[in-house]
Protein backbone atom coordinates (compact mmCIF):
# COMPACT_ATOMS: atom_id res chain seq x y z
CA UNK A 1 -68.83 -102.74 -102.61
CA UNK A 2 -69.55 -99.15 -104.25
CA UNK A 3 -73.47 -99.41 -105.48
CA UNK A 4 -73.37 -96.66 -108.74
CA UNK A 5 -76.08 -95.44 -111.01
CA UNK A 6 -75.95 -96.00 -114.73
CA UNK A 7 -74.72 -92.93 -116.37
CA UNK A 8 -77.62 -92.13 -118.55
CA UNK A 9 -80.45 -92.36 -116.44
CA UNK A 10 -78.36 -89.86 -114.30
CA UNK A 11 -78.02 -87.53 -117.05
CA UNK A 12 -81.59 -87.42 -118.03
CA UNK A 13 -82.82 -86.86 -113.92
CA UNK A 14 -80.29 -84.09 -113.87
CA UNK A 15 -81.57 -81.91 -116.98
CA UNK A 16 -85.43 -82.77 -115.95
CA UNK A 17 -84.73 -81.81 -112.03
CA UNK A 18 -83.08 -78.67 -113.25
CA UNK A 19 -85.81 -78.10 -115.21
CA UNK A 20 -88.31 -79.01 -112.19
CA UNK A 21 -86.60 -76.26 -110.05
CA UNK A 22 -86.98 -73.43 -112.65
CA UNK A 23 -90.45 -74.06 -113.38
CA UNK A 24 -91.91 -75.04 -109.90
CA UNK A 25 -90.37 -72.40 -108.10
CA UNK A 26 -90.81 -69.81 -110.47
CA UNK A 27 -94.67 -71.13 -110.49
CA UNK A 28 -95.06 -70.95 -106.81
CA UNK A 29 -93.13 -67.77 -106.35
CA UNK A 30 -95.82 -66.15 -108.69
CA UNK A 31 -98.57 -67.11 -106.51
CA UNK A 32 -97.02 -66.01 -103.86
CA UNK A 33 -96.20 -62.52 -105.48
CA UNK A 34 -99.58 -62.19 -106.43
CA UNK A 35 -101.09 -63.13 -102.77
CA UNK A 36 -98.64 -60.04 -101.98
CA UNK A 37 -99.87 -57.70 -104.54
CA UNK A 38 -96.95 -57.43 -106.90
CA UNK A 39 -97.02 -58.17 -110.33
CA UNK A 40 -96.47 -61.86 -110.61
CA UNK A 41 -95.64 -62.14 -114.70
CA UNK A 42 -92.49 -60.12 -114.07
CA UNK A 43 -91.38 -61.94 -110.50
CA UNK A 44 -91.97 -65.16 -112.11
CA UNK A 45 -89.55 -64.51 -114.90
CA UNK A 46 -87.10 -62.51 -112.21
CA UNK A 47 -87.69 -65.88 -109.85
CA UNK A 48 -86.77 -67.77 -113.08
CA UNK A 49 -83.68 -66.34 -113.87
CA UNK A 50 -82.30 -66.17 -110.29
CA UNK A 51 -83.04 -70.21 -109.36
CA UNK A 52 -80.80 -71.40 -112.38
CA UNK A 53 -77.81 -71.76 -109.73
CA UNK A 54 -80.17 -73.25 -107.36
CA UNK A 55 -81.30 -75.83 -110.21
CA UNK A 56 -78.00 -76.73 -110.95
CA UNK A 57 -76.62 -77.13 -107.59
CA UNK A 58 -80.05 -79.58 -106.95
CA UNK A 59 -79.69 -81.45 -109.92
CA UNK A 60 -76.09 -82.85 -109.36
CA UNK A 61 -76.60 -83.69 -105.82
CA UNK A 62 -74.75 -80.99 -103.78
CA UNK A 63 -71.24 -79.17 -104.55
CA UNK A 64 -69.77 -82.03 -102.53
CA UNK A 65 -70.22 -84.82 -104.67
CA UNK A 66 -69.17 -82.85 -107.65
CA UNK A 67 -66.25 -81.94 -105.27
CA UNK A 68 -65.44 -85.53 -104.57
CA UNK A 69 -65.48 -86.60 -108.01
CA UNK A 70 -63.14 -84.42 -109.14
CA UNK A 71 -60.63 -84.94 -106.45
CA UNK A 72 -61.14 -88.61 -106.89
CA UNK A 73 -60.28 -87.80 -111.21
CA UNK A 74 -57.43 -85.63 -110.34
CA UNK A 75 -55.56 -87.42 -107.52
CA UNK A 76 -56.63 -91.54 -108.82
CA UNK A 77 -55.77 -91.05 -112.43
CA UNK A 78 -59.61 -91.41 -112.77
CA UNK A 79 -60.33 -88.89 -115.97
CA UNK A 80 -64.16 -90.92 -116.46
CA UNK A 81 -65.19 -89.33 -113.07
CA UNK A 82 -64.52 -86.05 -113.97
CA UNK A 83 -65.86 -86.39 -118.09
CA UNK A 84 -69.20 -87.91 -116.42
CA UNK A 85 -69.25 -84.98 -113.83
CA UNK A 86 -68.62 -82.74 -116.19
CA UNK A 87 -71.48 -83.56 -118.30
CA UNK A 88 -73.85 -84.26 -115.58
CA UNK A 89 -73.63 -80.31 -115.08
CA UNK A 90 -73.90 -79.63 -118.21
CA UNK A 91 -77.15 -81.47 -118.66
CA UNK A 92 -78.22 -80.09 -115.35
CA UNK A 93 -77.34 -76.52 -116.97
CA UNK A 94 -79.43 -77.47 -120.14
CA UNK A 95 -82.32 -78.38 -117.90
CA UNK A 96 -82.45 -74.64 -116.24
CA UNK A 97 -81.74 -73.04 -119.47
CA UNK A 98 -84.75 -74.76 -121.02
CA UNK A 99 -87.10 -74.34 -117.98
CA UNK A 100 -85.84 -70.26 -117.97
CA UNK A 101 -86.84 -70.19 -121.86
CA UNK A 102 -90.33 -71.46 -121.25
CA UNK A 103 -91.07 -69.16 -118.47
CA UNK A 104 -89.83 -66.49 -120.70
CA UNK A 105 -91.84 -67.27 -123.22
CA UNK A 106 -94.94 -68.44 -121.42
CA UNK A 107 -95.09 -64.41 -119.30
CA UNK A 108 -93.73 -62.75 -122.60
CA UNK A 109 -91.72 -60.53 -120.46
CA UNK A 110 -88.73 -59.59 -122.46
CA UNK A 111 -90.94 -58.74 -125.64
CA UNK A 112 -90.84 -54.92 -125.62
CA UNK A 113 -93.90 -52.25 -126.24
């Protein structure tokens, strides 16, 4: 018997881990760039914008679960799989997006002198 997770609560830990990726890393990265000397406002916002991919791939599990679901929507008939995945990466994508918009506003890097 196949144990599943309700949809929403799903949906909701994907856009909040996204969102935990962007921000802790970003965070973290900044200490880290200013233990080395480097200006940590810009690497954190750099940091921010180059762990979206990482925050997506976290939040949905993997690529091979994503994988699976479609092949298992494609080849069964099963359409829900792939309208549930499909939305679990866009949430996930939502999450990053949001966490990349508050470290961008937070450093003020992309305001101009």
């Amino acid at each position: 018997m196949d144990v599943k997770e309700a949809f929403i609560p799903n949906f909701i830990s994907c856009y909040f881990i996204a969102l935990g990726v962007i921000l802790g890393g970003a965070i973290i990265g900044g200490v880290g760039a200013y233990l080395s000397g480097q200006p940590p406002l810009s690497i954190i916002t750099s940091l921010a914008n180059r762990l979206k991919i990482w925050a997506l791939v976290a939040a949905i599990g993997g690529t091979f679960d994503a994988v699976y679901s479609f092949e298992r929507g494609i080849f069964e008939g099963n359409t829900r799989d792939i309208f549930k995945q499909i939305l679990l990466i866009i949430s996930a994508m939502g999450g990053a997006q949001t966490g990349y918009l508050i470290i961008t506003w937070l450093t003020q890097e992309h305001v101009s002198s």
